[in-house]
N, C-alpha and C. Protein backbone atom coordinates (compact mmCIF):
# COMPACT_ATOMS: atom_id res chain seq x y z
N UNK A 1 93.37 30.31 55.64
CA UNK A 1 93.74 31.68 55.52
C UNK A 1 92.51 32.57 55.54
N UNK A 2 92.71 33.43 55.85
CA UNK A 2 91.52 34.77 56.31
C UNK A 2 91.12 35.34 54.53
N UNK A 3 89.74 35.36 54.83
CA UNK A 3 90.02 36.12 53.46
C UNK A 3 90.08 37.71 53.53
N UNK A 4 90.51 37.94 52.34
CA UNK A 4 91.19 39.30 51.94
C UNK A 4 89.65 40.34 52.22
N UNK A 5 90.17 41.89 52.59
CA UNK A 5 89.06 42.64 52.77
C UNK A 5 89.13 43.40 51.51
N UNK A 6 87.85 43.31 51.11
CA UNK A 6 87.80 43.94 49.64
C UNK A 6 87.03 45.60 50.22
N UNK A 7 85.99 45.39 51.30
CA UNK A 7 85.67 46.54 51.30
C UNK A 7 85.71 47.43 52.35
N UNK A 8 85.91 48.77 52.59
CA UNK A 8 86.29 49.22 53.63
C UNK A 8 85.24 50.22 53.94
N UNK A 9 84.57 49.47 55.45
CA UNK A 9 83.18 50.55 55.81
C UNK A 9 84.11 51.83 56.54
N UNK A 10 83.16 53.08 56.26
CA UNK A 10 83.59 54.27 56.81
C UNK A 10 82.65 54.10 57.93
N UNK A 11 82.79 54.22 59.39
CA UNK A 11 81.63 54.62 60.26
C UNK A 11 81.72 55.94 60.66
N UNK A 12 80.30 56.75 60.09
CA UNK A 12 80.38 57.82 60.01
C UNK A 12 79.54 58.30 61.49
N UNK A 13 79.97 59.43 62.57
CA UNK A 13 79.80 59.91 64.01
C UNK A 13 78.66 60.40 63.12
N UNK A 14 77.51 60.66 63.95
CA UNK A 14 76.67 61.72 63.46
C UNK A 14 76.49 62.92 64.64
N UNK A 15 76.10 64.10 64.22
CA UNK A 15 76.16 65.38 64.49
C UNK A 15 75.73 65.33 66.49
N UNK A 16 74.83 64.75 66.48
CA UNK A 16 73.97 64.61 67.77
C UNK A 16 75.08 63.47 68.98
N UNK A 17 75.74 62.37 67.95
CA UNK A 17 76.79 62.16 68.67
C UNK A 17 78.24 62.89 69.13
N UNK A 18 78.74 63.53 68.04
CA UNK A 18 79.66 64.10 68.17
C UNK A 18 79.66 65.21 69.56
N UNK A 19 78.31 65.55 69.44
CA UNK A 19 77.82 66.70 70.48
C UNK A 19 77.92 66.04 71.72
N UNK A 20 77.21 64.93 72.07
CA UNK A 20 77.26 64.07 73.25
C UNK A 20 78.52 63.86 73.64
N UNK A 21 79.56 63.58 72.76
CA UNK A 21 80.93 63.14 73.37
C UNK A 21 81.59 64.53 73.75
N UNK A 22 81.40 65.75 72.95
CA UNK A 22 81.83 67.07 73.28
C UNK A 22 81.46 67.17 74.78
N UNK A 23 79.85 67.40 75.08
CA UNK A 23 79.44 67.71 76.09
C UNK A 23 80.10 66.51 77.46
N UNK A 24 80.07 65.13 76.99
CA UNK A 24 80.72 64.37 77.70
C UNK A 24 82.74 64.88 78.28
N UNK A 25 83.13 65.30 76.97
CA UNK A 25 84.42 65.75 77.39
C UNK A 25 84.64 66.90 78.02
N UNK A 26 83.46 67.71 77.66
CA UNK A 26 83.65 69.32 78.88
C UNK A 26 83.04 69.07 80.01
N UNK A 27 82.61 67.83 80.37
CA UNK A 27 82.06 67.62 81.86
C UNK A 27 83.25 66.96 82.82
N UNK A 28 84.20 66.30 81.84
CA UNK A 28 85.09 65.93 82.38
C UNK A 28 86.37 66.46 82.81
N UNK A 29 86.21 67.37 81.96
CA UNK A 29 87.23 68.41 82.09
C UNK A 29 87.07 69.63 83.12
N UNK A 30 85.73 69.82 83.45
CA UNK A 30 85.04 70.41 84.64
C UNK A 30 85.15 70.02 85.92
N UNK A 31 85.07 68.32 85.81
CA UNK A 31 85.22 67.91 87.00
C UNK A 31 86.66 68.02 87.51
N UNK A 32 87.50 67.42 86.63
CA UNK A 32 88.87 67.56 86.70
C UNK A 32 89.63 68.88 86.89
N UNK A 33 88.77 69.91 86.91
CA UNK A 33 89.96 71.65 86.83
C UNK A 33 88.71 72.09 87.76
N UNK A 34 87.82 71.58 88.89
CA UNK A 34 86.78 72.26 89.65
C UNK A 34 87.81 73.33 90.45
N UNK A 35 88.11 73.24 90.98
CA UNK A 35 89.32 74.26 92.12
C UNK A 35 89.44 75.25 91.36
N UNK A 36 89.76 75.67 90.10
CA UNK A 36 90.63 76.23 89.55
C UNK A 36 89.38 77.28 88.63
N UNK A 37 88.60 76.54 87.92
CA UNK A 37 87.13 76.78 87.56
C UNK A 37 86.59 77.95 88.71
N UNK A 38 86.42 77.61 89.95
CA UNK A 38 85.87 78.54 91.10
C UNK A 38 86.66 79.72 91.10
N UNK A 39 88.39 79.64 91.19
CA UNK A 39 89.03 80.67 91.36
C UNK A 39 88.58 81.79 90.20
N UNK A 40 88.87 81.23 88.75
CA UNK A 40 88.34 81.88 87.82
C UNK A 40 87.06 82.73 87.65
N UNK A 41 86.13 81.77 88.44
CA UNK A 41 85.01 82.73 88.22
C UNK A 41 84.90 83.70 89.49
N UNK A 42 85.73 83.77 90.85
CA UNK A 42 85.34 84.45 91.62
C UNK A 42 86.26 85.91 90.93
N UNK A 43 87.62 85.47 90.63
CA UNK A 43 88.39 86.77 89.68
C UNK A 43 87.57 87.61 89.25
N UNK A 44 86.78 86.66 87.95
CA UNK A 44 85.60 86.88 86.94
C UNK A 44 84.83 88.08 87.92
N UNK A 45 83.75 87.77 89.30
CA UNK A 45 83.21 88.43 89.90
C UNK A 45 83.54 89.31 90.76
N UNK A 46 84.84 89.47 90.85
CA UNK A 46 85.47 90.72 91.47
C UNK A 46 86.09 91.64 90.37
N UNK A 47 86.20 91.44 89.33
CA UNK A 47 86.54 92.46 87.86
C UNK A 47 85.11 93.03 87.90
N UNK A 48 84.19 92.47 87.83
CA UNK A 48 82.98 92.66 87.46
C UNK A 48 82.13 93.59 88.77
N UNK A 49 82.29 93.43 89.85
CA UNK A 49 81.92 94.17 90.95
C UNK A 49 82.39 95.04 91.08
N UNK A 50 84.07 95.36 90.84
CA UNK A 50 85.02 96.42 90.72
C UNK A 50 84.83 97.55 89.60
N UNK A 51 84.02 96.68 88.43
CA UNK A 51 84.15 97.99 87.07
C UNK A 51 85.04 97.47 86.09
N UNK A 52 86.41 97.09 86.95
CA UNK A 52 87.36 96.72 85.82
C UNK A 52 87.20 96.20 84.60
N UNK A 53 86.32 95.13 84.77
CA UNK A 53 85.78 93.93 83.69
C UNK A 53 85.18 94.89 82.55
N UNK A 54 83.91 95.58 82.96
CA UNK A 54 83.40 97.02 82.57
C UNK A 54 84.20 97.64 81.73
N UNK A 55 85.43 98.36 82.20
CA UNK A 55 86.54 99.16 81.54
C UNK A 55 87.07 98.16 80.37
N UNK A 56 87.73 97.54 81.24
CA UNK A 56 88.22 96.81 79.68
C UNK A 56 87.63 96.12 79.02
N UNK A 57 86.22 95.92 78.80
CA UNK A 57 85.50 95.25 77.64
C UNK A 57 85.67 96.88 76.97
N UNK A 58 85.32 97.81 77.15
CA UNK A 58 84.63 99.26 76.43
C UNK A 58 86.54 99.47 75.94
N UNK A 59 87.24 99.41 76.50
CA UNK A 59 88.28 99.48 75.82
C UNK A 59 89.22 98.46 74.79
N UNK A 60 88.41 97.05 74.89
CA UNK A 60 88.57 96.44 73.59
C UNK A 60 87.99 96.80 72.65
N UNK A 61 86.46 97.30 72.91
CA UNK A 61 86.09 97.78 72.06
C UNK A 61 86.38 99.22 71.50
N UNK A 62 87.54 100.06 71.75
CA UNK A 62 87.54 100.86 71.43
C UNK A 62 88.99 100.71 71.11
N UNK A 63 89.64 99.98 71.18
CA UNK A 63 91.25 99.89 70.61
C UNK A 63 91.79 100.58 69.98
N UNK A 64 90.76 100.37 68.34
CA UNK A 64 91.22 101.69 67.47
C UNK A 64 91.59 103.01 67.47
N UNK A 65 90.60 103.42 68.05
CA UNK A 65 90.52 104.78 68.92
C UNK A 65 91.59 105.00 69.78
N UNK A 66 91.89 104.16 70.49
CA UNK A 66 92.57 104.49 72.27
C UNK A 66 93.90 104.33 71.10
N UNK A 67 94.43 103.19 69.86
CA UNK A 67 95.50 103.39 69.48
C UNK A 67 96.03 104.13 68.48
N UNK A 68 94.82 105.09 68.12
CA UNK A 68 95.53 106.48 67.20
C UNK A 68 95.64 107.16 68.47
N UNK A 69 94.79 107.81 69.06
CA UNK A 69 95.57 109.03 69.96
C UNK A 69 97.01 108.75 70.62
N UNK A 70 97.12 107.31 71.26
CA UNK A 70 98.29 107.02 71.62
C UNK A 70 99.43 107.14 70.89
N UNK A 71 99.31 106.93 69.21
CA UNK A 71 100.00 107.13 67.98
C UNK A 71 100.10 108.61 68.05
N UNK A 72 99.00 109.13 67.86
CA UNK A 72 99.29 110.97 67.76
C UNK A 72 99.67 111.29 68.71
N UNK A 73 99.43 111.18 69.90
CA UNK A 73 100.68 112.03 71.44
C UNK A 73 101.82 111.40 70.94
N UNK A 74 102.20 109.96 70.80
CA UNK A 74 103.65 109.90 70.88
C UNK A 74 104.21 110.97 69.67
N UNK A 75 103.42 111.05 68.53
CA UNK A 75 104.67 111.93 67.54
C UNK A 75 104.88 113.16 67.74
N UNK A 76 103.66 113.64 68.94
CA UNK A 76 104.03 115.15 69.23
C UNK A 76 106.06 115.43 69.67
N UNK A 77 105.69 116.78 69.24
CA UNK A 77 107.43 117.01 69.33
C UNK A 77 107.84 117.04 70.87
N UNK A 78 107.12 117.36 71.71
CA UNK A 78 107.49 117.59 72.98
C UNK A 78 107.99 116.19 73.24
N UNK A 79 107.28 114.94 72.82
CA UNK A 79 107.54 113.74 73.40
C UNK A 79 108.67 113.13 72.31
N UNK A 80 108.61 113.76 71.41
CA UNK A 80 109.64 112.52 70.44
C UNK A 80 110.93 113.42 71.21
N UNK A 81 110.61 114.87 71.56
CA UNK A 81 112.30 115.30 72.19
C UNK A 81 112.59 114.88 73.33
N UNK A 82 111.63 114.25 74.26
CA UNK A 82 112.05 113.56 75.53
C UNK A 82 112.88 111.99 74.85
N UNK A 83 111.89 111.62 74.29
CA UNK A 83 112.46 110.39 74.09
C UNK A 83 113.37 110.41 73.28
N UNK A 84 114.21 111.35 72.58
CA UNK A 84 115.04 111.55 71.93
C UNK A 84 116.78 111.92 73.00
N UNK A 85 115.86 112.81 74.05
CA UNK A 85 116.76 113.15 75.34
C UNK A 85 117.19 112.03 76.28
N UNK A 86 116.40 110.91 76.12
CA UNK A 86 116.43 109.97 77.44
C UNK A 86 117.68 108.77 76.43
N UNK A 87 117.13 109.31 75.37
CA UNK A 87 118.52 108.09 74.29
C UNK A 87 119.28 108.69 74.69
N UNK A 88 119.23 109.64 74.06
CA UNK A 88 120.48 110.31 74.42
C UNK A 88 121.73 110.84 75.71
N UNK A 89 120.60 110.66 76.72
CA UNK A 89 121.35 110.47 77.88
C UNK A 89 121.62 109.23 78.54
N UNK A 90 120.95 108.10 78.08
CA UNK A 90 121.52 106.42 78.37
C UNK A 90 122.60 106.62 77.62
N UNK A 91 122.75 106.60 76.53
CA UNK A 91 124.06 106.72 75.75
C UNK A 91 125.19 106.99 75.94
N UNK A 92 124.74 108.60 76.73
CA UNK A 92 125.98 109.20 77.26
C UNK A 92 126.43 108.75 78.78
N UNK A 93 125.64 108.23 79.90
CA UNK A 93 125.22 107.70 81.34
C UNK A 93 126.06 106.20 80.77
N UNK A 94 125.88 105.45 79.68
CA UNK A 94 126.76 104.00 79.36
C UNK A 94 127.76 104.10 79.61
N UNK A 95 128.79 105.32 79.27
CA UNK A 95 130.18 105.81 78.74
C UNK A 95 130.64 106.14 80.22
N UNK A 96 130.05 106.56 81.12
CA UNK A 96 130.76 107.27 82.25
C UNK A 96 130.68 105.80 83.26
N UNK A 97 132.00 105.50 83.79
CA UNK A 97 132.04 104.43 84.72
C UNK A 97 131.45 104.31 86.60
N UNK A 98 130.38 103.64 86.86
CA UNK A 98 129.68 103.57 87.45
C UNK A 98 129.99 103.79 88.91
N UNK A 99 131.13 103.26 89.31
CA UNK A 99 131.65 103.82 90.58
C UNK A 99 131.84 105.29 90.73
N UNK A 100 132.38 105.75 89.35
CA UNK A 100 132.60 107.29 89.49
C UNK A 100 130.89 108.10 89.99
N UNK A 101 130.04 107.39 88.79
CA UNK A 101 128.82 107.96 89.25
C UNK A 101 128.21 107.72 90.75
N UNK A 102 128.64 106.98 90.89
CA UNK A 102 128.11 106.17 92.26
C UNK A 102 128.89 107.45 93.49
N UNK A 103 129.88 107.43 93.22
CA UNK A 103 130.89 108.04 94.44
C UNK A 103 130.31 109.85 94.58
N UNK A 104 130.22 110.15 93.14
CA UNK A 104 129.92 111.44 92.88
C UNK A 104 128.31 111.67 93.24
N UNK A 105 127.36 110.79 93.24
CA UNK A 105 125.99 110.81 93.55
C UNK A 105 126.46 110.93 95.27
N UNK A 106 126.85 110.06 95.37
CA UNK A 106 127.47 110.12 97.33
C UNK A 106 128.10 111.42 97.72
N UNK A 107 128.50 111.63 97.16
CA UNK A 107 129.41 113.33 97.45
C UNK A 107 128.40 114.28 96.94
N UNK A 108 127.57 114.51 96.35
CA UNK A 108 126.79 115.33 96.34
C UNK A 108 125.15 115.53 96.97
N UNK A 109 125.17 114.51 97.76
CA UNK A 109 124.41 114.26 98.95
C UNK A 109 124.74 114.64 99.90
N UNK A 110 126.10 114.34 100.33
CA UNK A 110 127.15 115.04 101.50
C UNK A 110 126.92 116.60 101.22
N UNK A 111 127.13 116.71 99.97
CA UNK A 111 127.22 118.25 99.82
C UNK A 111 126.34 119.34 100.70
N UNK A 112 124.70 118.21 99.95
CA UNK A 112 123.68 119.24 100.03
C UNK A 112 123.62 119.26 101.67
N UNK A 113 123.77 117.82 102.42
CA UNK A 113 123.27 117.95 103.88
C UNK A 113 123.92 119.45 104.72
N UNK A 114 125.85 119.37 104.05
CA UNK A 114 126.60 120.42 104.51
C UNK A 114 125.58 121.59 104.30
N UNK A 115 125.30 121.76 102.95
CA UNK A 115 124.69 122.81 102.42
C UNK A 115 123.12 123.29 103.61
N UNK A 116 122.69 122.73 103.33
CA UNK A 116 121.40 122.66 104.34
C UNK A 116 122.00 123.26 105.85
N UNK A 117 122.85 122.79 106.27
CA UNK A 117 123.30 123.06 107.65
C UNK A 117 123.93 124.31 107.64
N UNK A 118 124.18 124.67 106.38
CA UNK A 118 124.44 126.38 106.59
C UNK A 118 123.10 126.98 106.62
N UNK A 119 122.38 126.98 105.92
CA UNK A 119 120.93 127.74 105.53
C UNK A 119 120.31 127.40 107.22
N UNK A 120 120.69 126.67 107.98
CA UNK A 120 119.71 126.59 109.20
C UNK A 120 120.61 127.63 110.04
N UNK A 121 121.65 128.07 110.01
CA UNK A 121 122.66 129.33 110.45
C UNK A 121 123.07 130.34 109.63
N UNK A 122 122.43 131.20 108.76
CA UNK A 122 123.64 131.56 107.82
C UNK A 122 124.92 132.74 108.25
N UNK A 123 125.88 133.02 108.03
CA UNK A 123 126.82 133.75 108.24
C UNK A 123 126.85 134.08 106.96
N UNK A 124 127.40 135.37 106.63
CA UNK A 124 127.97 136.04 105.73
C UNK A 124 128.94 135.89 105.24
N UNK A 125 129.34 135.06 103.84
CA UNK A 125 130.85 135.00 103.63
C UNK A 125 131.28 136.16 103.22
N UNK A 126 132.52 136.20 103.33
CA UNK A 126 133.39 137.13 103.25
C UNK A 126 134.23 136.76 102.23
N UNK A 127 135.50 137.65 101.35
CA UNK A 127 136.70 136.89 100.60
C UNK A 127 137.68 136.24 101.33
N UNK A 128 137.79 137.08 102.63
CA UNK A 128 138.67 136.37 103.48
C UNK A 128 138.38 135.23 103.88
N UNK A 129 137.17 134.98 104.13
CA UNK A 129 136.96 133.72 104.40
C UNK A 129 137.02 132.65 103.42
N UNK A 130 136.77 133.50 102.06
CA UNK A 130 136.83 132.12 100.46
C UNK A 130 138.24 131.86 100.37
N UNK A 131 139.57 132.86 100.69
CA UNK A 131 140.94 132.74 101.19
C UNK A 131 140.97 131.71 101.99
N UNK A 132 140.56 132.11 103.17
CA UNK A 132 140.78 130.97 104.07
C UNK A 132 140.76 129.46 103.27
N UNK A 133 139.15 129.13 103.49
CA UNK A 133 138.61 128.10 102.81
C UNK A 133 139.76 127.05 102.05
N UNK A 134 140.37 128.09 100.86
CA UNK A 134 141.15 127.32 100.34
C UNK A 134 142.40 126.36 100.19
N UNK A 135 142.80 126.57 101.63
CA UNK A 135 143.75 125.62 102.13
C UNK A 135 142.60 124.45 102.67
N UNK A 136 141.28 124.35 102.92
CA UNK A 136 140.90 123.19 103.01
C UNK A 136 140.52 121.79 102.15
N UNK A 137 141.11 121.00 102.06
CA UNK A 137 141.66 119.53 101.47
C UNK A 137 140.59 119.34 100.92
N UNK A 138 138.77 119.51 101.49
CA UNK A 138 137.44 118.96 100.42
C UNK A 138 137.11 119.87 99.82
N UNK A 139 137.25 121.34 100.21
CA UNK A 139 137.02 122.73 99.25
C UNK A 139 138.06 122.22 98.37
N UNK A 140 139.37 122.27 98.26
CA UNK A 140 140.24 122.36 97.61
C UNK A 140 140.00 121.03 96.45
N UNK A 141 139.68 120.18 96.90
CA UNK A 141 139.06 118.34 96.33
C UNK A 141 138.28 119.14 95.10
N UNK A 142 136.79 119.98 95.54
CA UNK A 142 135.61 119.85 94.72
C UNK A 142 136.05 121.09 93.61
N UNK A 143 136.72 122.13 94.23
CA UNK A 143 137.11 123.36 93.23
C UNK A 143 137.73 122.69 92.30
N UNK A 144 138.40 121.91 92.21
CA UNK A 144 139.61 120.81 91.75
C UNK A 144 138.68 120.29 90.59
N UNK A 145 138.15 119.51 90.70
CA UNK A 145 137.30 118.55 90.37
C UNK A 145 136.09 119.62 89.41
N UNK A 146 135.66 120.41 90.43
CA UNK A 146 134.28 121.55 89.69
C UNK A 146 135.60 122.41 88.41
N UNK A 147 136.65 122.32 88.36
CA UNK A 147 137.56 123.23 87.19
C UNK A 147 137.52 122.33 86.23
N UNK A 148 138.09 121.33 86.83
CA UNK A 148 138.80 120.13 85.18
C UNK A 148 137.21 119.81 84.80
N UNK A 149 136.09 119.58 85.77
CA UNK A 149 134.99 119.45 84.99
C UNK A 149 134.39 120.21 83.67
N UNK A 150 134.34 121.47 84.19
CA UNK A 150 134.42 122.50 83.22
C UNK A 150 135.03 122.55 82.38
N UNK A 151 136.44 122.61 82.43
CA UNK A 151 137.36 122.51 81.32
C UNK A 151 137.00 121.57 80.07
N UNK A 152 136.67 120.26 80.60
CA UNK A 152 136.18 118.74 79.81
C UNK A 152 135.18 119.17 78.92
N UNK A 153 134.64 120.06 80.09
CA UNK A 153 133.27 119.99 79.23
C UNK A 153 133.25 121.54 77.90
N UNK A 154 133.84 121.84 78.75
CA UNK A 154 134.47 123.14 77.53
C UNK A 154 135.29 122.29 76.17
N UNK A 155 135.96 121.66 76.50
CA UNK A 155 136.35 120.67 75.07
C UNK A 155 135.05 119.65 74.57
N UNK A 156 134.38 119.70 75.20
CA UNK A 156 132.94 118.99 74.28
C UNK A 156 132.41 119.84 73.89
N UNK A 157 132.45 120.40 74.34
CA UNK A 157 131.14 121.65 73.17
C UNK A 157 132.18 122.18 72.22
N UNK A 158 133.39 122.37 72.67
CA UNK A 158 134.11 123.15 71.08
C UNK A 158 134.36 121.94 70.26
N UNK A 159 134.33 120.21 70.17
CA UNK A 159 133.94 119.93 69.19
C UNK A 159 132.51 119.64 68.27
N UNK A 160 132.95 119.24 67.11
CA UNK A 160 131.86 119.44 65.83
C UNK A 160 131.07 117.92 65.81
N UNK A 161 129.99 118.15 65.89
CA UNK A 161 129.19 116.50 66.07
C UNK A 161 129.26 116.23 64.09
């Protein structure tokens, strides 16, 4: 039978080795990622030829700085009421169904081209002619449509938020 181990050596690396196997493992790791190593450093030398590299070291170093002013513009009121407006109009833009918007963005493209094609001729309307007009089916469509809009929207504002 083997005899029993009573004592247990520690083998301790020393400092000058540990270093050797470091430097041994980042050589290997060099050789192994070379391709990739080159790309990096040519990046590296086009940030650096460009300025970029430049810029954003001076703006790590200045973080603090660059992130109070960014803190103080956002609380200005002009911007907390945009961004208060843009909630507020996703909110309200969620609620309205997308074909409608879709169809109505399309019809008011049509509009303007019509529109435009008068301004390159204009004639003088007349009442007789806003008479006329009104037996026509897309005048008659948008007046239609431009009333009950109004109306709707006349019942939103007379209620109380």
């Amino acid at each position: 039978m083997a005899k029993p181990i009573a004592t247990i050596k520690k083998t301790e690396v020393s400092a000058q080795d540990k270093e050797k196997q470091a430097l041994n493992q980042l050589s290997a790791d060099l050789a192994d990622n070379e391709a990739a190593l080159h790309k990096t450093l040519e990046l590296v030398r086009e940030l650096h030829d460009s300025g970029i590299l430049e810029a954003a070291h001076a703006m790590l170093k200045a973080k603090a700085d660059i992130t109070n002013i960014v803190v103080e513009q956002a609380n200005r009121k002009p911007v907390t009421n945009m961004i208060n407006n843009v909630m507020g109009a996703a909110g309200a833009l969620s609620e309205i169904d997308p074909e409608l918007t879709k169809q109505l963005l399309s019809s008011v493209a049509s509009g303007m081209e019509e529109a435009k094609n008068y301004l390159e001729s204009p004639k003088k309307v007349g009442l007789l002619d806003l008479m006329k007009v009104m037996n026509d089916p897309d005048i008659n469509r948008a007046i239609g449509f431009g009333l009950r809009f109004l109306k709707g929207m006349g019942k939103g504002l007379a209620e109380e938020h």
